[in-house]
C-alpha atoms as a PDB file:
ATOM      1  CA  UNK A   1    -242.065  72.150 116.988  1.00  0.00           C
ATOM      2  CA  UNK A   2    -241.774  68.665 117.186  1.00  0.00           C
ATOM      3  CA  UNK A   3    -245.150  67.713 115.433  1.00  0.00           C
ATOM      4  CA  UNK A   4    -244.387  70.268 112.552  1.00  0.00           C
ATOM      5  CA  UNK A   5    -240.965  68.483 112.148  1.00  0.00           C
ATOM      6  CA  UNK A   6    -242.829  64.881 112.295  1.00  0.00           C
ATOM      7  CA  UNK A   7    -245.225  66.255 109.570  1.00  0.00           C
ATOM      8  CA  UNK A   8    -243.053  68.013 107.786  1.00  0.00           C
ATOM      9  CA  UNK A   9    -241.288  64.878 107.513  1.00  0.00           C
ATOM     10  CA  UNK A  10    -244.054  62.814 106.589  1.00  0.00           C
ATOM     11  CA  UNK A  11    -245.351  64.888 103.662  1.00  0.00           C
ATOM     12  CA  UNK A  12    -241.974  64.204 102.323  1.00  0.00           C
ATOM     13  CA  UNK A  13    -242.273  60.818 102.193  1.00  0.00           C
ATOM     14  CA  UNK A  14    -245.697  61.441 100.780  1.00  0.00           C
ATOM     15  CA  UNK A  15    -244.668  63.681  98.108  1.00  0.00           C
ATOM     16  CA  UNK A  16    -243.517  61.714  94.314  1.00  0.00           C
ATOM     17  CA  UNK A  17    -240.764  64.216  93.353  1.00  0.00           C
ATOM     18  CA  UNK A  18    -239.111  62.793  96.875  1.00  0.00           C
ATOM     19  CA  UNK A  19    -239.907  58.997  95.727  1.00  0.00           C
ATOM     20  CA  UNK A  20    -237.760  59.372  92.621  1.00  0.00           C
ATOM     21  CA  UNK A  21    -234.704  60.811  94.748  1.00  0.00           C
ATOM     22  CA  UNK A  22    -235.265  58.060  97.325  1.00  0.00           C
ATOM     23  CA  UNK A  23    -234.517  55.510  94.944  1.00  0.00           C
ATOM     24  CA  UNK A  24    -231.000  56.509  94.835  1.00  0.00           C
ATOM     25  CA  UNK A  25    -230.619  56.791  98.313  1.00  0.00           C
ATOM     26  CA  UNK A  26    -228.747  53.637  99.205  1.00  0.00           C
ATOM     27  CA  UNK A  27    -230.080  51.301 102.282  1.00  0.00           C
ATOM     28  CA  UNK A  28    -227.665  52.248 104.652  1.00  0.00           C
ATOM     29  CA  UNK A  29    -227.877  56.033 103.876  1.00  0.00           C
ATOM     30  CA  UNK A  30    -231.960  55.700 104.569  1.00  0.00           C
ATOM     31  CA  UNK A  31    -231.791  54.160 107.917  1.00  0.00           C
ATOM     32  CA  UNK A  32    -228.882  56.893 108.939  1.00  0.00           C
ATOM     33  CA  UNK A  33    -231.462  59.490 107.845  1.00  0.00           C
ATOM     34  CA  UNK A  34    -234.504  58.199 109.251  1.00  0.00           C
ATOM     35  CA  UNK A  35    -232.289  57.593 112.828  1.00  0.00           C
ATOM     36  CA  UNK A  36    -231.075  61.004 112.691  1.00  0.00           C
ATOM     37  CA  UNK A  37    -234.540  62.053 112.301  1.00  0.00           C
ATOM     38  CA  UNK A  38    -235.844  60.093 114.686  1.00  0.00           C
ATOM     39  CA  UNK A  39    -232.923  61.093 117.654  1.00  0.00           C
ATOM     40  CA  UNK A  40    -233.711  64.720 116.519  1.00  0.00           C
ATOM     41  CA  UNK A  41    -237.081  64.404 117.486  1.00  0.00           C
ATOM     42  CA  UNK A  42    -236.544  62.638 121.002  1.00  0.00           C
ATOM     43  CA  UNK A  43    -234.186  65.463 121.480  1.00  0.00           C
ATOM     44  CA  UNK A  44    -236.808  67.978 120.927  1.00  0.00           C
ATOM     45  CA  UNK A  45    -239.957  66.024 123.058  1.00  0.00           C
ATOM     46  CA  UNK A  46    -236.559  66.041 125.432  1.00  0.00           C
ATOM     47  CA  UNK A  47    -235.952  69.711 125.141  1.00  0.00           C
ATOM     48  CA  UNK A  48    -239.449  70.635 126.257  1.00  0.00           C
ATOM     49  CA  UNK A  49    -239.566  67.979 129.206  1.00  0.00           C
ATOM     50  CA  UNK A  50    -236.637  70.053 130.178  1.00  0.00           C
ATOM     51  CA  UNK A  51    -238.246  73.483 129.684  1.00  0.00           C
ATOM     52  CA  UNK A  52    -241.499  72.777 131.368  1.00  0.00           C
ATOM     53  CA  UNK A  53    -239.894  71.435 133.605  1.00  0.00           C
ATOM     54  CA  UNK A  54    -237.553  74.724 134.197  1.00  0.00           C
ATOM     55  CA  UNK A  55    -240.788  76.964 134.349  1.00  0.00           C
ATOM     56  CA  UNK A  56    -242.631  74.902 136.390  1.00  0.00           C
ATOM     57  CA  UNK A  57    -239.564  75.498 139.436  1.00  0.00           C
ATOM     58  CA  UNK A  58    -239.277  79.244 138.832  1.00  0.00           C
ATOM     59  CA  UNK A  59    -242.758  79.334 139.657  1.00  0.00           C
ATOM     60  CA  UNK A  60    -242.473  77.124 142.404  1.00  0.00           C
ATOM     61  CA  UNK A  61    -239.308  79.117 143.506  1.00  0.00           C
ATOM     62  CA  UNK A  62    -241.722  82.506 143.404  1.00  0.00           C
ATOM     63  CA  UNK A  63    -239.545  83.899 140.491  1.00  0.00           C
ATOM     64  CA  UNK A  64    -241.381  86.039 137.663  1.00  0.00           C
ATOM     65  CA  UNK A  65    -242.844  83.473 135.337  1.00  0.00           C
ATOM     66  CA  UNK A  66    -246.784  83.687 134.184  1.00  0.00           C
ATOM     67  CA  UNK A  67    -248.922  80.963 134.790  1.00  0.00           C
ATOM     68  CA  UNK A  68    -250.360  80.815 131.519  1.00  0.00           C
ATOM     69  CA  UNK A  69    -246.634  80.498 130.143  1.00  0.00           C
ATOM     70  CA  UNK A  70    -245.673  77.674 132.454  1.00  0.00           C
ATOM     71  CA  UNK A  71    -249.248  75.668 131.425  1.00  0.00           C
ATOM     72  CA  UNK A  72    -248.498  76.355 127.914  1.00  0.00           C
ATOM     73  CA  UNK A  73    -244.916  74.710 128.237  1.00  0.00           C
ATOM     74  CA  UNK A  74    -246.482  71.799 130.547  1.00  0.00           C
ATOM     75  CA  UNK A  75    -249.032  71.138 127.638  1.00  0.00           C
ATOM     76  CA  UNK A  76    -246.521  70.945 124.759  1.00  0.00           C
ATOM     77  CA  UNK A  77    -243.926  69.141 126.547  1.00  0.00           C
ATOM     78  CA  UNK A  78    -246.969  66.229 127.134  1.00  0.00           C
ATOM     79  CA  UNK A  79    -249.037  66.469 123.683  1.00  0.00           C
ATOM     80  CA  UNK A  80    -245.215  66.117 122.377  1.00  0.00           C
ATOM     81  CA  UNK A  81    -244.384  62.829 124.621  1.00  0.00           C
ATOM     82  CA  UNK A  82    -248.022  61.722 123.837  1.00  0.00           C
ATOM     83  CA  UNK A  83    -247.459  61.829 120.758  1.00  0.00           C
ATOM     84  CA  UNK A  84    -243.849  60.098 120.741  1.00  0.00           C
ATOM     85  CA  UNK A  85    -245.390  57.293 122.560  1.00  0.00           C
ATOM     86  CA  UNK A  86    -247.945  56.683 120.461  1.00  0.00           C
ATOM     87  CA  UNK A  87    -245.829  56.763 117.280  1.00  0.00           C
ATOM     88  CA  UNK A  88    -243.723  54.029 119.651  1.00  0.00           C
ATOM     89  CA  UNK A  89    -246.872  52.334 119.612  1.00  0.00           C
ATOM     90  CA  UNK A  90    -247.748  51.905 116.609  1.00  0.00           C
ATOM     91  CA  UNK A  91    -244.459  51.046 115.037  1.00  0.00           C
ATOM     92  CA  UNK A  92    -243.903  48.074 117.492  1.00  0.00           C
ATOM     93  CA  UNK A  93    -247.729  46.805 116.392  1.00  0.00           C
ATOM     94  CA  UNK A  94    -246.682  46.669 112.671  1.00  0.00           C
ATOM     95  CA  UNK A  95    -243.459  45.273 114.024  1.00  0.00           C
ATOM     96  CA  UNK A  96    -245.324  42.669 115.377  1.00  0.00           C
ATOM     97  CA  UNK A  97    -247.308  41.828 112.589  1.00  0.00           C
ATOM     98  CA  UNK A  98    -244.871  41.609 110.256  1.00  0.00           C
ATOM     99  CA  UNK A  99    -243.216  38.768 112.398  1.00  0.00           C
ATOM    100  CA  UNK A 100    -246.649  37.266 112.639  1.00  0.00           C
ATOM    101  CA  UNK A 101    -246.767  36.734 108.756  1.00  0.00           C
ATOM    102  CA  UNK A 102    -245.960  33.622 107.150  1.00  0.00           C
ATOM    103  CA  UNK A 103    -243.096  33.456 104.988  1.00  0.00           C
END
């Protein structure tokens, strides 16, 4: 959920009709946006941490839960914090090369 979010967002950015509008969206209002976007999708790599690890202790606990379900969930919840970290990543590389550049 969290990747089609991420894309979702992306293309967005991507697309020209959304480059006129976000020349009228002040500063302030696009770093609001782009944190609430950004919480959102901690929440969500958060949210199925959580559920994984739910399923993963009803099986444990001998409760009615199919492995295949509780693999699935482990799988999502770590392509989704794979994915978060690597996004982390990145951004703090092109932080760091912007400071490296001479002004």
């Amino acid at each position: 959920m969290m990747i089609q979010n991420m894309n979702t967002a992306g293309l967005n950015l991507i697309n020209p009709s959304t480059q006129q509008n976000s020349a009228k969206i002040s500063p302030y209002n696009a770093q609001q946006n782009f944190a609430a976007m950004l919480k959102d999708s901690i929440n969500e790599v958060n949210a199925a941490q959580i559920e994984s690890d739910k399923m993963t202790t009803r099986m444990i606990n001998g409760e009615d839960v199919e492995l295949h379900d509780v693999m699935i969930a482990s799988q999502k919840a770590s392509v989704s914090l794979n994915l978060t970290m690597e996004m982390r990543n990145k951004a703090v590389e092109a932080y760091q090369e912007i400071m490296r550049m001479p002004v």
